[in-house]
Protein backbone atom coordinates (compact mmCIF):
# COMPACT_ATOMS: atom_id res chain seq x y z
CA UNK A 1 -71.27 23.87 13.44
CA UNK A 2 -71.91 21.45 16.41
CA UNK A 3 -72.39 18.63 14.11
CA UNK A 4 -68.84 18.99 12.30
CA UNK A 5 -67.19 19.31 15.70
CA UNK A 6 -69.11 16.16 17.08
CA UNK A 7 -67.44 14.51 13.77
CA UNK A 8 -64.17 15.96 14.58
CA UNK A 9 -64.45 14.45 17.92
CA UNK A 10 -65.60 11.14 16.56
CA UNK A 11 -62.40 11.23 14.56
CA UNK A 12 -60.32 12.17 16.89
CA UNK A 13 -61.60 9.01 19.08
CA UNK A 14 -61.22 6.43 16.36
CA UNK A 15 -57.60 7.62 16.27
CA UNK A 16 -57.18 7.25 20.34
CA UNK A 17 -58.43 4.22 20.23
CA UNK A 18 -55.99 2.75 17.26
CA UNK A 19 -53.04 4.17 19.33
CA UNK A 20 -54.43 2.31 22.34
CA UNK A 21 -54.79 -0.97 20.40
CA UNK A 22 -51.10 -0.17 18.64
CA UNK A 23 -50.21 0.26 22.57
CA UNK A 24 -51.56 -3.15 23.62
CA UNK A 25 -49.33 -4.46 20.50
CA UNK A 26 -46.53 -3.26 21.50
CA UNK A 27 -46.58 -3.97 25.08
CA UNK A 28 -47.26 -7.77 24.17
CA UNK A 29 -44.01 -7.30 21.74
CA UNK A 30 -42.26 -5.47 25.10
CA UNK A 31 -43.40 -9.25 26.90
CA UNK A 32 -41.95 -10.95 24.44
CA UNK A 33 -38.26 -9.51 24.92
CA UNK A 34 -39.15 -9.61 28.33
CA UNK A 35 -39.07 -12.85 28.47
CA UNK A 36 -36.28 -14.05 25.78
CA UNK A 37 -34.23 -11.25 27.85
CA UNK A 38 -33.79 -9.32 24.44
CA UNK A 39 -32.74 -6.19 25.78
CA UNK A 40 -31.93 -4.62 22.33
CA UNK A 41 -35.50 -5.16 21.40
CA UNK A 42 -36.55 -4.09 24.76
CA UNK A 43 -35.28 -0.72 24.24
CA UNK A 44 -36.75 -0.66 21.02
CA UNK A 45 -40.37 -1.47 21.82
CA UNK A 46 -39.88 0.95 24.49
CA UNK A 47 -38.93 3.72 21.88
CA UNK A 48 -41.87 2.70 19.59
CA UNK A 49 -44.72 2.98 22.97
CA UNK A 50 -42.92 6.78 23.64
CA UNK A 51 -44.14 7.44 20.59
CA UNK A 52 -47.42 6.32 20.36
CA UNK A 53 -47.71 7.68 24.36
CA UNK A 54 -47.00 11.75 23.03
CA UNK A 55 -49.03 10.77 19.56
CA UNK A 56 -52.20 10.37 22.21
CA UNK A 57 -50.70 12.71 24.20
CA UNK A 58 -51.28 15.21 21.68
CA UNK A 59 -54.53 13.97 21.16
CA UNK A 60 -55.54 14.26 24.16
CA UNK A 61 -54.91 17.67 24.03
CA UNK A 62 -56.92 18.19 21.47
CA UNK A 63 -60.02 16.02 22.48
CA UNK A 64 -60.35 18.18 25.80
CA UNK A 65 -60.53 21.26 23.44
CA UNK A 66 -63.24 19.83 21.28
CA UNK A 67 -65.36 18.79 24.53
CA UNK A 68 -64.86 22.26 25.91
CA UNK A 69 -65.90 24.18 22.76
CA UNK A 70 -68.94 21.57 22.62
CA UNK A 71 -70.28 21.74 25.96
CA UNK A 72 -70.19 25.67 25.38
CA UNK A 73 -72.23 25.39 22.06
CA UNK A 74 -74.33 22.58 23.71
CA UNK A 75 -74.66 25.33 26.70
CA UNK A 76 -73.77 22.11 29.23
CA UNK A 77 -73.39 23.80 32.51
CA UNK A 78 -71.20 20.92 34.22
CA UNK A 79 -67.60 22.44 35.36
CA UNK A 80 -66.29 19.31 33.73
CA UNK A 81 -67.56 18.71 30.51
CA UNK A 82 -67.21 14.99 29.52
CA UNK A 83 -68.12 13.12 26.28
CA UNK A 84 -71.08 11.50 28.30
CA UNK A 85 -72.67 14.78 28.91
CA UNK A 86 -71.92 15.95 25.05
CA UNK A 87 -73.64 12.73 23.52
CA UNK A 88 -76.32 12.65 25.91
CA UNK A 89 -77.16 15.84 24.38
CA UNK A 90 -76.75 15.25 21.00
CA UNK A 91 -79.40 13.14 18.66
CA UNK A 92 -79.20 10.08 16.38
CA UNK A 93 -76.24 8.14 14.81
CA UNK A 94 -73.35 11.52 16.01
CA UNK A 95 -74.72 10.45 19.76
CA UNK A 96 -74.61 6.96 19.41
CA UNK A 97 -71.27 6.91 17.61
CA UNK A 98 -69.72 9.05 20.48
CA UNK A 99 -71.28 6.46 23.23
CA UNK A 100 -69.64 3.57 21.08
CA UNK A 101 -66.41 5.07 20.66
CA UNK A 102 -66.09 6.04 24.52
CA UNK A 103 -67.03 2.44 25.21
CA UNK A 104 -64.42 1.59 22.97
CA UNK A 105 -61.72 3.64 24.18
CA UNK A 106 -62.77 2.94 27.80
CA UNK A 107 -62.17 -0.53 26.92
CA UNK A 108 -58.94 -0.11 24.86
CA UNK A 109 -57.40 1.80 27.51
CA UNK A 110 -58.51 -0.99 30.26
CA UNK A 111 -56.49 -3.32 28.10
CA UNK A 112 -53.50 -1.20 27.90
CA UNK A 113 -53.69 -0.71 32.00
CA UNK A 114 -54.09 -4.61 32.43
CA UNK A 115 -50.85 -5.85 29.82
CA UNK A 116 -48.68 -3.09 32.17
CA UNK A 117 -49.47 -4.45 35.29
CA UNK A 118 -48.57 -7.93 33.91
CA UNK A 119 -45.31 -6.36 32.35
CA UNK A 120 -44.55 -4.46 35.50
CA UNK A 121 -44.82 -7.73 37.89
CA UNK A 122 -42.84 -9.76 35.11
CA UNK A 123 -39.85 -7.30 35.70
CA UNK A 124 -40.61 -7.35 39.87
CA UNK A 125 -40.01 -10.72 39.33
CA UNK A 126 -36.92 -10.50 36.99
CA UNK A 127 -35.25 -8.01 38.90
CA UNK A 128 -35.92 -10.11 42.30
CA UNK A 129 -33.91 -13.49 40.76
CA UNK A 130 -31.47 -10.93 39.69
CA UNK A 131 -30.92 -9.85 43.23
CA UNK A 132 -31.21 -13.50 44.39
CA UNK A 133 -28.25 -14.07 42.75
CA UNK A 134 -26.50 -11.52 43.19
CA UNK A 135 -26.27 -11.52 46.52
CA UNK A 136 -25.73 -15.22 46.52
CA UNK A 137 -22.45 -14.34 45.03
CA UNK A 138 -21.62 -11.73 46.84
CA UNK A 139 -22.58 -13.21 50.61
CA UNK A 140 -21.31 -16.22 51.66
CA UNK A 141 -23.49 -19.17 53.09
CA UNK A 142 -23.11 -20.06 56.53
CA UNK A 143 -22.26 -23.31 57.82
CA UNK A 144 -22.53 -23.12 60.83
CA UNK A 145 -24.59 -24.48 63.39
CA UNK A 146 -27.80 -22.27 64.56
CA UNK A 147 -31.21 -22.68 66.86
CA UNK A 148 -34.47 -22.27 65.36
CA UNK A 149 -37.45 -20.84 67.29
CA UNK A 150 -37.78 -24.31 68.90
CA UNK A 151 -34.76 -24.35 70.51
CA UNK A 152 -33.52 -27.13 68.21
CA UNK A 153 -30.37 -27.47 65.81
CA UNK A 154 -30.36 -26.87 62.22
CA UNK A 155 -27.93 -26.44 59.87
CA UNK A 156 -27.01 -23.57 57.52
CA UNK A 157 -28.24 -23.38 54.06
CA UNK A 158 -27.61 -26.76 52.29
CA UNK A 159 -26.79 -25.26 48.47
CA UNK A 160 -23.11 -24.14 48.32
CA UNK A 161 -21.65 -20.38 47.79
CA UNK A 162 -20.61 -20.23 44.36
CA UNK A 163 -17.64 -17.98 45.68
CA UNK A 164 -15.63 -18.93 48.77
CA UNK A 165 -14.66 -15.81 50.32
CA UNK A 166 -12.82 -17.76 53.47
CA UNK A 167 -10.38 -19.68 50.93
C-alpha cells in the first residue's frame, strides 16, 4: 500500500515537473512577443500559462493529499509532512526517485521564478518608455531660463515638444 502511493507520488512529480518545464517554454515564447510587441500572441501565451498554472494547480492539490496519507502510513509525526521527511523514510530506488524528482522540481520551479522576474522587469521597462512618451506629448518643454543648485543659468530641455500647446 505505501509503495503504490510512493509511485503515485512519483508520478504525480514527473507530471509537475513537465508543466514547470512547459511553463519555462512558454514564458520564453511570452519574451518573445514581449519584445516584437506582439500583443495578439501575448494574450495567447498568456492563455496557454493559465492553463498549465490550474493543470499544477490541480496537482498540487493532489500531491499534498498523497504526502498527508503517507506521512500517516509512514506514522511521520511532523505537523507538516513534506516529501523530504516521506523519502527519508522510505528505502531503495522509491526513496531515491522521490529525492531526484524534488530536486528536479525544486529546480524547475527556480527556473520558472527566474524567466518571470526577467519578464516582469522587461514590461517595468516597457511600460516606463511608454509613460516617457506619453507625457512628452502631453507636457510641454520649457524654454525658459532656470538656476541650477549652483546658482548658475541653464537652459530648458534641449529636444523639442512634439506638440506645441502655446501655438
Amino acid at each position: 500500500m505505501m509503495h503504490r502511493a510512493a509511485n503515485d507520488l512519483a508520478s504525480l512529480l514527473e507530471k509537475q515537473v513537465k508543466n514547470y518545464r512547459e511553463l519555462k517554454g512558454l514564458i520564453l515564447e511570452k519574451r518573445k512577443a514581449i519584445v516584437s510587441n506582439d500583443l495578439k500572441k501575448l494574450s495567447d501565451v498568456t492563455s496557454q500559462i493559465e492553463l498549465v498554472i490550474a493543470s499544477n494547480n490541480r496537482l498540487e492539490v493532489n500531491h499534498s493529499a498523497l504526502v498527508k496519507k503517507l506521512a500517516a502510513g509512514l506514522k511521520i509525526s511532523e505537523p507538516k509532512p513534506s516529501l523530504i521527511h516521506i523519502a527519508r523514510r522510505l528505502d531503495g530506488p522509491v526513496s531515491d526517485k522521490l529525492m531526484e524528482l524534488r530536486r528536479q522540481t525544486a529546480s524547475a520551479i527556480s527556473d520558472v521564478q527566474r524567466q518571470n522576474r526577467i519578464n516582469a522587469e522587461m514590461l517595468r521597462y516597457s511600460a516606463n518608455l511608454i509613460d516617457s512618451v506619453l507625457k512628452r506629448l502631453v507636457e510641454p518643454e520649457s524654454h525658459e531660463v532656470t538656476y541650477g543648485s549652483t546658482g548658475g543659468m541653464r537652459q530648458g530641455r534641449a529636444s523639442a515638444s512634439i506638440i506645441d500647446h502655446r501655438a
